[in-house]
C-alpha atoms as a PDB file:
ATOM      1  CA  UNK A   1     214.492  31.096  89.135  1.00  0.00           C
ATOM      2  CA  UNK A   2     212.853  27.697  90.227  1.00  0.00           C
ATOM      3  CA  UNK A   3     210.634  27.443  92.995  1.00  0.00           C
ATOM      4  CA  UNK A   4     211.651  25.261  95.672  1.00  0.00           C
ATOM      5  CA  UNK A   5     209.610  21.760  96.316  1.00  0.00           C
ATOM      6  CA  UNK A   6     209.502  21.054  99.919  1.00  0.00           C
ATOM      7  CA  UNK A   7     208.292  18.242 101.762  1.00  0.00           C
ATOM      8  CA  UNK A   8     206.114  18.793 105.269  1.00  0.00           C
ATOM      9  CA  UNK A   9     205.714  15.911 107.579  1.00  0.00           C
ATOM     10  CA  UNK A  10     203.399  15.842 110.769  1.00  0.00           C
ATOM     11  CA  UNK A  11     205.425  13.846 113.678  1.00  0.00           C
ATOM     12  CA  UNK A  12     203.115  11.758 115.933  1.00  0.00           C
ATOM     13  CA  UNK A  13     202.056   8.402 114.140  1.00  0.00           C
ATOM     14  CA  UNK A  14     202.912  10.035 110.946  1.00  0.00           C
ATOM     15  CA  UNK A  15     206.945   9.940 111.739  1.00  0.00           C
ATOM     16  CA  UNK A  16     207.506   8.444 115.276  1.00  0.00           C
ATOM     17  CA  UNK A  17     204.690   5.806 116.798  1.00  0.00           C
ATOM     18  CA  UNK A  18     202.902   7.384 119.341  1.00  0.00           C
ATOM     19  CA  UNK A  19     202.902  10.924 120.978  1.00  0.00           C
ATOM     20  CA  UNK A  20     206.356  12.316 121.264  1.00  0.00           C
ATOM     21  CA  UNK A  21     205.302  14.933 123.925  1.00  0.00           C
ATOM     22  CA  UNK A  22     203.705  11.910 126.387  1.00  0.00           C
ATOM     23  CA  UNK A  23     207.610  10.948 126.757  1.00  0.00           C
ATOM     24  CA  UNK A  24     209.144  13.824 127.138  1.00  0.00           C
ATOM     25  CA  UNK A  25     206.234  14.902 129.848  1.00  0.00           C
ATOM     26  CA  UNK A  26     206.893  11.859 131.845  1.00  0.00           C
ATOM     27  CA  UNK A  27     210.573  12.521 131.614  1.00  0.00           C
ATOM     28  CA  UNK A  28     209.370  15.947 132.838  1.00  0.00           C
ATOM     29  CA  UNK A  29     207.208  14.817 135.798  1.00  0.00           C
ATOM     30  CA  UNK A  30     210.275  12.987 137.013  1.00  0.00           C
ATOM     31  CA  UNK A  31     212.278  15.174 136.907  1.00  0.00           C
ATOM     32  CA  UNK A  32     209.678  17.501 139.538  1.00  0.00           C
ATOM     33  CA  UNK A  33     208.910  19.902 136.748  1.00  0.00           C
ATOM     34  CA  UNK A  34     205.405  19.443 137.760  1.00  0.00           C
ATOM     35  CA  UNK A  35     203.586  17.831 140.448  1.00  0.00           C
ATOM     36  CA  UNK A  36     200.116  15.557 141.399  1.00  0.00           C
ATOM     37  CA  UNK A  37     198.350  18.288 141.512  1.00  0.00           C
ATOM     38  CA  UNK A  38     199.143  19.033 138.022  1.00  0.00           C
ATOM     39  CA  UNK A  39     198.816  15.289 136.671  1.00  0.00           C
ATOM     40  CA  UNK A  40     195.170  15.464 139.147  1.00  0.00           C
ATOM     41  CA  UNK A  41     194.136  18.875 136.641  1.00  0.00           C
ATOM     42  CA  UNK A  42     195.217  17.192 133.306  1.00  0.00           C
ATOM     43  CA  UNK A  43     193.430  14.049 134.446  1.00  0.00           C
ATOM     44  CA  UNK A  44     190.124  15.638 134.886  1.00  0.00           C
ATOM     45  CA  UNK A  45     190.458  17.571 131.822  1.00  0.00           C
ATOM     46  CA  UNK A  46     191.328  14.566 129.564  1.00  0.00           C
ATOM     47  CA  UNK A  47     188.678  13.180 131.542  1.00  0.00           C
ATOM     48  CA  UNK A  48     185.809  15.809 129.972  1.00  0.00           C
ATOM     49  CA  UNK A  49     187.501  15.717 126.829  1.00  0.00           C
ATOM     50  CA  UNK A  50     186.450  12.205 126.215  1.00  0.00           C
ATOM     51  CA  UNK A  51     183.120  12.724 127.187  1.00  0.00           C
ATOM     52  CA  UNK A  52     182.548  16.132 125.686  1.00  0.00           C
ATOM     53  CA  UNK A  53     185.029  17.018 123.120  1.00  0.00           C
ATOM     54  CA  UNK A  54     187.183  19.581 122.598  1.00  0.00           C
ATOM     55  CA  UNK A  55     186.550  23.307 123.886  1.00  0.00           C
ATOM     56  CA  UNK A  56     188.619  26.238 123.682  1.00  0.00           C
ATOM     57  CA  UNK A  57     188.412  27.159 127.348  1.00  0.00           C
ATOM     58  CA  UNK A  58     189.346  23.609 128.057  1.00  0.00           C
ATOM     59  CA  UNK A  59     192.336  23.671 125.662  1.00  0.00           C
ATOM     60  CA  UNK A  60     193.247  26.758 127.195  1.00  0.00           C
ATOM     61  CA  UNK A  61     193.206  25.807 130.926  1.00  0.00           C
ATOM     62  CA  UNK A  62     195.504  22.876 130.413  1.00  0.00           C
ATOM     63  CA  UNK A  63     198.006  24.567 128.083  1.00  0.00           C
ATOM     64  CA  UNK A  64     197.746  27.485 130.850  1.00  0.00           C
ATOM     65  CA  UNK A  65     198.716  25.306 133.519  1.00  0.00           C
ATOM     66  CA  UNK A  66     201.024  23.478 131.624  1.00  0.00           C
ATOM     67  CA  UNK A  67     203.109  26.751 130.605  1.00  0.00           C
ATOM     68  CA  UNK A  68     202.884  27.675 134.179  1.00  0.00           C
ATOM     69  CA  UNK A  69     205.135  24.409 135.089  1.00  0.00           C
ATOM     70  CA  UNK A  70     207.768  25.560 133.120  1.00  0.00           C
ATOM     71  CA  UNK A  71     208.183  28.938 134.262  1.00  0.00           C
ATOM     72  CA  UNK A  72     211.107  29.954 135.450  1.00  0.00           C
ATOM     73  CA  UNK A  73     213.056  26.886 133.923  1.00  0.00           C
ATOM     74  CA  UNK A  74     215.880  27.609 132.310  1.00  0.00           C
ATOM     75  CA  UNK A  75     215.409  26.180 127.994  1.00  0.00           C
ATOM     76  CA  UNK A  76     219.083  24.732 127.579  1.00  0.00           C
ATOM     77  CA  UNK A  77     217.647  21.968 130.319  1.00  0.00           C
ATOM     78  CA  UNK A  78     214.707  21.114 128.106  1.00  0.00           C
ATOM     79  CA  UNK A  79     216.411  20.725 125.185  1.00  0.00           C
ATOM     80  CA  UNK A  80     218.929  18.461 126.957  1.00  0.00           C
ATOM     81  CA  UNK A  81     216.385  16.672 128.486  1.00  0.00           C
ATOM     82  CA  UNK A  82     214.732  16.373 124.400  1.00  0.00           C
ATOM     83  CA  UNK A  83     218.226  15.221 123.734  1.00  0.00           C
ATOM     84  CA  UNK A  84     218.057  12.038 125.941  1.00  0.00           C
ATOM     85  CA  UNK A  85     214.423  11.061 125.115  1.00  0.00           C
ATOM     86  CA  UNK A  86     215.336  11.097 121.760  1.00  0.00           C
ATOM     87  CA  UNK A  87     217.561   8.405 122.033  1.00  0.00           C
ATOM     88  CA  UNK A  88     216.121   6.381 124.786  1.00  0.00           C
ATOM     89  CA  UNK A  89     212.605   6.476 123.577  1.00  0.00           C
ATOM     90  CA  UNK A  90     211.913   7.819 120.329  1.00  0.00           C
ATOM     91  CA  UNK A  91     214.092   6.793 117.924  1.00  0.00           C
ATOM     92  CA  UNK A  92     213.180   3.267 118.154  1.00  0.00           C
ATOM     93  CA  UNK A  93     209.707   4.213 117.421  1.00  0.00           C
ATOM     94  CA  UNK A  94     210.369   6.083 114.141  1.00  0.00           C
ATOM     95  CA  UNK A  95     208.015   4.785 111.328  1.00  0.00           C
ATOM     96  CA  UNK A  96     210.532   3.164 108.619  1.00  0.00           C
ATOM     97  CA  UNK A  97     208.486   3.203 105.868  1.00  0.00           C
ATOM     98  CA  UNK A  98     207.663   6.848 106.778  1.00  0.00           C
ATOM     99  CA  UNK A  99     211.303   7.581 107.311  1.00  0.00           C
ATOM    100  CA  UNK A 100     211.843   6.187 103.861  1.00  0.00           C
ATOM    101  CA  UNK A 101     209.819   8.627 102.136  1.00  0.00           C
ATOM    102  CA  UNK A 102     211.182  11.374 104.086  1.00  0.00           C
ATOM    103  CA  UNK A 103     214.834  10.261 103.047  1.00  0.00           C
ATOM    104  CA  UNK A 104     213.621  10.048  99.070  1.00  0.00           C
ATOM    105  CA  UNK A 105     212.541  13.624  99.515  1.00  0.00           C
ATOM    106  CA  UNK A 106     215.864  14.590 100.638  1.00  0.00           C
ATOM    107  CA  UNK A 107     217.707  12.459  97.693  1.00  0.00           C
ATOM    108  CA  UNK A 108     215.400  14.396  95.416  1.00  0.00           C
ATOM    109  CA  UNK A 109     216.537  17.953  96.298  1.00  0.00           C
ATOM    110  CA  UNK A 110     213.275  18.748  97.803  1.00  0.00           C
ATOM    111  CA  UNK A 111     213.522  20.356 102.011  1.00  0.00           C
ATOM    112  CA  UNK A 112     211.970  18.301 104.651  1.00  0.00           C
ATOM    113  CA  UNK A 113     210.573  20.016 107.150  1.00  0.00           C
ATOM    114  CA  UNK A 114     208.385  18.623 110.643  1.00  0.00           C
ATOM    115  CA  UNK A 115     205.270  20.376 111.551  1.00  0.00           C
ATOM    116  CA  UNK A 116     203.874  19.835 114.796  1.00  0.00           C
ATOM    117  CA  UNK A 117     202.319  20.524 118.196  1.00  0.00           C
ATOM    118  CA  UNK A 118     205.227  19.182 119.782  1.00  0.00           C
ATOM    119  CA  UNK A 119     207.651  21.746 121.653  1.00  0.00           C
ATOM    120  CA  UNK A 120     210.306  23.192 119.080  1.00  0.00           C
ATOM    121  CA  UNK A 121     212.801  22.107 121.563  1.00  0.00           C
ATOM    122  CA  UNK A 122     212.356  18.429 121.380  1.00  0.00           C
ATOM    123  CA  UNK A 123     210.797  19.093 117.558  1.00  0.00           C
ATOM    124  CA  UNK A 124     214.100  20.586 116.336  1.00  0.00           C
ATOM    125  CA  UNK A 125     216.280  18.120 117.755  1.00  0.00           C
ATOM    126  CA  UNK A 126     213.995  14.721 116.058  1.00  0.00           C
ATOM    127  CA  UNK A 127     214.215  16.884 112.613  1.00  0.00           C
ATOM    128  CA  UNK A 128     218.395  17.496 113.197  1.00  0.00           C
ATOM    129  CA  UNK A 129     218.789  13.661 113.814  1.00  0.00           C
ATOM    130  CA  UNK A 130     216.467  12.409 110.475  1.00  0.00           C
ATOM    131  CA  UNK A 131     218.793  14.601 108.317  1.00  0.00           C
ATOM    132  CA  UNK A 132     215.352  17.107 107.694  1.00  0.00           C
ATOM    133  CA  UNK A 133     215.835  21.023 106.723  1.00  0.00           C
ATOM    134  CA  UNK A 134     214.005  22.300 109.980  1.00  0.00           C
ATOM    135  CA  UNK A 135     211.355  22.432 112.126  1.00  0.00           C
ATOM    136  CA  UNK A 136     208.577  24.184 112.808  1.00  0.00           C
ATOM    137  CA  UNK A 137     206.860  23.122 116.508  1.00  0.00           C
ATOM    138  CA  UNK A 138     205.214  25.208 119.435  1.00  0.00           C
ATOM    139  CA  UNK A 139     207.692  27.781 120.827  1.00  0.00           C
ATOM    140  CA  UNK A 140     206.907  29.113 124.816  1.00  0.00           C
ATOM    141  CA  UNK A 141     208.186  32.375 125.571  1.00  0.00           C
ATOM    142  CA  UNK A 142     211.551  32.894 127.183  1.00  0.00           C
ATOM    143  CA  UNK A 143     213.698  35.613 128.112  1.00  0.00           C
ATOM    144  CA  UNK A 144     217.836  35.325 128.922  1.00  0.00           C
ATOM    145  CA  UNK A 145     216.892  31.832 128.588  1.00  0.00           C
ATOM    146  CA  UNK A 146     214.069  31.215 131.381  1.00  0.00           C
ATOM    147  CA  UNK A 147     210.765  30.224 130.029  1.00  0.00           C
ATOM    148  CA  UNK A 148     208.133  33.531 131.327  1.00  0.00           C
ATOM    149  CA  UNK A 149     205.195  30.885 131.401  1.00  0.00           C
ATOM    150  CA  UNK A 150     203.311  31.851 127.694  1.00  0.00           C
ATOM    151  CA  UNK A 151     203.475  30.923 124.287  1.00  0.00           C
ATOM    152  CA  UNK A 152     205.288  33.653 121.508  1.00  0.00           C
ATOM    153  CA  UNK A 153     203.135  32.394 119.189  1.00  0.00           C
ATOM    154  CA  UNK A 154     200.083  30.689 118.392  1.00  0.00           C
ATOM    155  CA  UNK A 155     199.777  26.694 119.114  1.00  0.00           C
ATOM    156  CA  UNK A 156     200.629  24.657 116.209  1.00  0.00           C
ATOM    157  CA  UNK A 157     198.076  22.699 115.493  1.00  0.00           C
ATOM    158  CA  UNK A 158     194.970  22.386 112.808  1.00  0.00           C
ATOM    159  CA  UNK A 159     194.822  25.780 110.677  1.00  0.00           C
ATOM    160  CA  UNK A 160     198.044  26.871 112.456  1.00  0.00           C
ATOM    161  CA  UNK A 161     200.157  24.068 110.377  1.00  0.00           C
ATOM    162  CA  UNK A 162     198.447  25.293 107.577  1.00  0.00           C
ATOM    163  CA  UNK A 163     199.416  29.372 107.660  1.00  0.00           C
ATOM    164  CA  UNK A 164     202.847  28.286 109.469  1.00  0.00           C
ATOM    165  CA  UNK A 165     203.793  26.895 106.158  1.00  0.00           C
ATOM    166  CA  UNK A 166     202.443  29.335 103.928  1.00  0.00           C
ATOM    167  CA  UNK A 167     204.640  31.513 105.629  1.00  0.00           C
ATOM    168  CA  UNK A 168     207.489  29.805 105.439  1.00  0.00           C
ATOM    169  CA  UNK A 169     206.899  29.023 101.726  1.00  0.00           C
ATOM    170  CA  UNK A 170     206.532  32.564 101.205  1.00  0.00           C
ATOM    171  CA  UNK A 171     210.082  33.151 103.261  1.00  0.00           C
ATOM    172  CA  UNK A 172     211.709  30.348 101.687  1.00  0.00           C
ATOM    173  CA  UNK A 173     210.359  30.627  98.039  1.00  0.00           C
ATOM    174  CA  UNK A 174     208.505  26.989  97.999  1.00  0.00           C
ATOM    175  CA  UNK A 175     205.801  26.282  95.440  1.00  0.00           C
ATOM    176  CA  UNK A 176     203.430  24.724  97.887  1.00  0.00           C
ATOM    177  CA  UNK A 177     201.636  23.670  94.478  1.00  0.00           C
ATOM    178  CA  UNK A 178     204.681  21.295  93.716  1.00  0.00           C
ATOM    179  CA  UNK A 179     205.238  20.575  97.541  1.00  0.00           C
ATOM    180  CA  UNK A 180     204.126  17.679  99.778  1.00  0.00           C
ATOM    181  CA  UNK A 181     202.711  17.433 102.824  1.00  0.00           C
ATOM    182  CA  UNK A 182     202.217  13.655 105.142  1.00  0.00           C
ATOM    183  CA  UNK A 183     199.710  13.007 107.817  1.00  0.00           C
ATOM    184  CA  UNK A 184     197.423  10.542 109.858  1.00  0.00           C
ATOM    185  CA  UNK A 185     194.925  12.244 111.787  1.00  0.00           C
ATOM    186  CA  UNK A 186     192.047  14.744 110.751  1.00  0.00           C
ATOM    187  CA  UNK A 187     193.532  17.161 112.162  1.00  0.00           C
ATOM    188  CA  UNK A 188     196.120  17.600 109.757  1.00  0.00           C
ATOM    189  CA  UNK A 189     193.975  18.077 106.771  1.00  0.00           C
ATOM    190  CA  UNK A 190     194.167  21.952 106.741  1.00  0.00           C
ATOM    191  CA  UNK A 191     198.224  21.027 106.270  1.00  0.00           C
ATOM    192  CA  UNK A 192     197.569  18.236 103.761  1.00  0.00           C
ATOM    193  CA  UNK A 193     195.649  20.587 101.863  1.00  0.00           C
ATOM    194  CA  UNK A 194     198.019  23.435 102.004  1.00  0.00           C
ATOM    195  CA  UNK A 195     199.732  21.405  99.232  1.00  0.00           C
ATOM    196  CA  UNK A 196     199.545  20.016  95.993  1.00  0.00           C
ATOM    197  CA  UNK A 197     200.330  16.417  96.585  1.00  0.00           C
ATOM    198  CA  UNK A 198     198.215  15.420 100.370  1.00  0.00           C
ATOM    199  CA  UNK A 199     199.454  11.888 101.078  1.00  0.00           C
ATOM    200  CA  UNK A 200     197.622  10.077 104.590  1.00  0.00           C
ATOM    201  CA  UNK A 201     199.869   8.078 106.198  1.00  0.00           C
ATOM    202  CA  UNK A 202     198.385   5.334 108.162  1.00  0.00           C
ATOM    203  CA  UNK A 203     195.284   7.412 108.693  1.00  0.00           C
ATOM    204  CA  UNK A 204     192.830   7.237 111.460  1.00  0.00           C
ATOM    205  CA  UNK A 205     189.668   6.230 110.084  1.00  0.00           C
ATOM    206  CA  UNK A 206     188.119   9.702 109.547  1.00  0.00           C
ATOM    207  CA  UNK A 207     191.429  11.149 107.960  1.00  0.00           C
ATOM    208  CA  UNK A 208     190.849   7.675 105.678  1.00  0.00           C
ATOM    209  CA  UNK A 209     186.987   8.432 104.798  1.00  0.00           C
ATOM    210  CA  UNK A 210     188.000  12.201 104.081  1.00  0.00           C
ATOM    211  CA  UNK A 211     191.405  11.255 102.057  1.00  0.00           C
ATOM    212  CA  UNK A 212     189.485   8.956  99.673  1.00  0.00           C
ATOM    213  CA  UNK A 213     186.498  11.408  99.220  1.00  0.00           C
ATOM    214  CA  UNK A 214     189.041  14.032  98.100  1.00  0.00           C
ATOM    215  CA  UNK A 215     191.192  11.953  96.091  1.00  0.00           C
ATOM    216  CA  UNK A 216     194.317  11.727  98.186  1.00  0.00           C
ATOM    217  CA  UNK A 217     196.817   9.778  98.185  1.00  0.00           C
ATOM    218  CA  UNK A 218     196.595   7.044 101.216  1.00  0.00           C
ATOM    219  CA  UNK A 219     199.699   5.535 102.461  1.00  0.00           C
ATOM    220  CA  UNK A 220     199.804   2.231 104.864  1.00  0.00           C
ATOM    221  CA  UNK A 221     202.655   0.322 106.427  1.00  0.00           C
ATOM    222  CA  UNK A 222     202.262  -2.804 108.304  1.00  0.00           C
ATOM    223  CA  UNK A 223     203.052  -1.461 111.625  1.00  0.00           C
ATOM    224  CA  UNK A 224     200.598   1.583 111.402  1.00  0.00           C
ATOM    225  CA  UNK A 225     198.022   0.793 113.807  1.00  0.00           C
ATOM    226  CA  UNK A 226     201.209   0.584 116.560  1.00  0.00           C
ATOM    227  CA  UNK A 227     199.724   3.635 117.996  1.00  0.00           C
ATOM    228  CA  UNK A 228     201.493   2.923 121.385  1.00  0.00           C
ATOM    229  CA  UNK A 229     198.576   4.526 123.558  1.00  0.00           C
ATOM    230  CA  UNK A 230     199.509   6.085 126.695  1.00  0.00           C
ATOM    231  CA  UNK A 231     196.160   5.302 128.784  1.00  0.00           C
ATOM    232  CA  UNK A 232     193.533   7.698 127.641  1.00  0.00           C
ATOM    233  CA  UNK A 233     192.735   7.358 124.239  1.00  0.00           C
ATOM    234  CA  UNK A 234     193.844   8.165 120.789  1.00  0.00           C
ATOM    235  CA  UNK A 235     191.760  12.099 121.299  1.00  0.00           C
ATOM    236  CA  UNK A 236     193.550  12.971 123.897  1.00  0.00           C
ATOM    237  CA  UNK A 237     196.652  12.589 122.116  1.00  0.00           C
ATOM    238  CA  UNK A 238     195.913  14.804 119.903  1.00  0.00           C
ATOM    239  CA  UNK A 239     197.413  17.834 119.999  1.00  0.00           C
ATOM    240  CA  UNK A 240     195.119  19.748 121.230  1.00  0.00           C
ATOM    241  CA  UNK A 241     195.792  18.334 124.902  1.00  0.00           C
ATOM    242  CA  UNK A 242     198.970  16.241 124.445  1.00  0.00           C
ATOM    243  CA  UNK A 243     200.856  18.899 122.045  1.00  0.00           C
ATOM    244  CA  UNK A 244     203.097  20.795 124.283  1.00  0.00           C
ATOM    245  CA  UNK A 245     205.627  18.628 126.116  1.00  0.00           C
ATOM    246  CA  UNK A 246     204.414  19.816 129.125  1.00  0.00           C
ATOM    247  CA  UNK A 247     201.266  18.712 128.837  1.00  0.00           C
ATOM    248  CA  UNK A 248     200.671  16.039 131.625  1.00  0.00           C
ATOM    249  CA  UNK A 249     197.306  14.513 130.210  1.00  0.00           C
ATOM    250  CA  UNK A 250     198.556  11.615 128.496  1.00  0.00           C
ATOM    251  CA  UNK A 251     200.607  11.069 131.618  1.00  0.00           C
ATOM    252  CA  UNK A 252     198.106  10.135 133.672  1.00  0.00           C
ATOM    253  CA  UNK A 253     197.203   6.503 133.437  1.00  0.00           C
ATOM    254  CA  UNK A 254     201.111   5.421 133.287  1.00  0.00           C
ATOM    255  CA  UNK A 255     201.715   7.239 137.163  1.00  0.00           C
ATOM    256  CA  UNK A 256     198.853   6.099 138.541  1.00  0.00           C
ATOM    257  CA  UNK A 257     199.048   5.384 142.228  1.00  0.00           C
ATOM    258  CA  UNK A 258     202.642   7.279 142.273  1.00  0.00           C
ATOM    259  CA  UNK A 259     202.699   9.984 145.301  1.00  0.00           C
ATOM    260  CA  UNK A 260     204.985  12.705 145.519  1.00  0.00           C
END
């Protein structure tokens, strides 16, 4: 029996221009999911992040805080609320040329699936509308349908893309050899190289430097560099702080001077 080929696309400025979770958060924020005090925490967070980096304590206190917004919401009204930004906001943004691979994947045979930080909830909903297999995006906890306030499994981003796929491979009988895998930021290289055929699309420059060292395939459409910022920098919308849709960072800027 043949293996199957599969195709793996990240989502932000790989599929859809900019960060899809920014939109959904601001949808979020008014909407009274979360409050100043909130956007006043992921501000000074984002706000050490550019000057310091990336830390694991300080990824953990604003995914913390974030998860702690959500608690006690009820997941049909996220997903409904997905459902809306979709249309309104993100499906104007969705990278043609990128969408054009996607759709020769499917004319080929091969699955399409998105892999990303973003909340499975809004995740599953961009991948039903681009005609892809699945999804596979960060999942919070709920119970009877109420989010508890924590993750059921790990964050999905960097080395989690990487063993998420694996195991689906391994579930879904892929060759990962024969597979494909599409992204534009260095932290999707332990995906890209999960695969036998890494392709950077529109790549930030380090993703660039490190595709053409390794011999990878490098992919560029005319309205790439459209990166849409929300106000604090490319970094910060980056998974690690803008992943989850709750995550107010990149939410910041955009409300300034709003009061509650």
């Amino acid at each position: 029996m043949d293996r199957k080929v599969a195709a793996f696309f990240d989502v932000d400025n790989t599929l859809i221009r900019g960060a899809s979770a920014y939109h959904l958060a601001r949808e979020l924020y008014r909407r009274e999911f979360f409050g100043a005090r909130d956007i006043l925490f992921a501000a000074r967070h984002a706000a050490l992040y550019s000057l310091f980096g990336e830390t694991v304590p300080r990824v953990e206190a604003v995914r913390s805080r974030a998860l702690a917004a959500i608690k006690g919401h009820a997941v049909a009204e996220v997903i409904s609320i997905g459902e809306e930004v979709y249309a309104a906001v993100l499906a104007p943004r969705v990278v043609t040329g990128t969408k054009h691979i996607l759709d020769d994947h499917l004319a080929q045979g091969h699955e399409v699936w998105l892999v990303t930080a973003t909340p499975v909830e809004l995740s599953e909903h961009i991948a039903a509308r681009l005609g892809a297999t699945g999804s596979l995006g960060t999942r919070a906890e709920h119970v009877d349908g109420i989010y508890t306030g924590h993750l059921s499994a790990p964050f999905l981003h960097g080395q989690v893309k990487a063993d998420a796929i694996r195991q689906l491979a391994a579930e879904r009988g892929i060759d990962l050899a024969a597979s494909f895998a599409y992204g534009d930021s260095l932290n999707d290289v332990p995906l890209l190289a999960a695969v036998g055929n890494p392709v950077a699309v529109n790549p930030e420059p380090r993703l660039k430097a490190y595709a053409s060292e390794h011999g990878w395939r490098i992919t560029t459409f005319k309205q790439s560099r459209r990166r849409l910022m929300t106000g604090i920098g490319r970094g910060v919308q980056s998974a690690s702080l803008a992943g989850l849709l709750w995550a107010a960072a990149a939410v910041v800027k955009s409300l300034r001077g709003r009061t509650r």
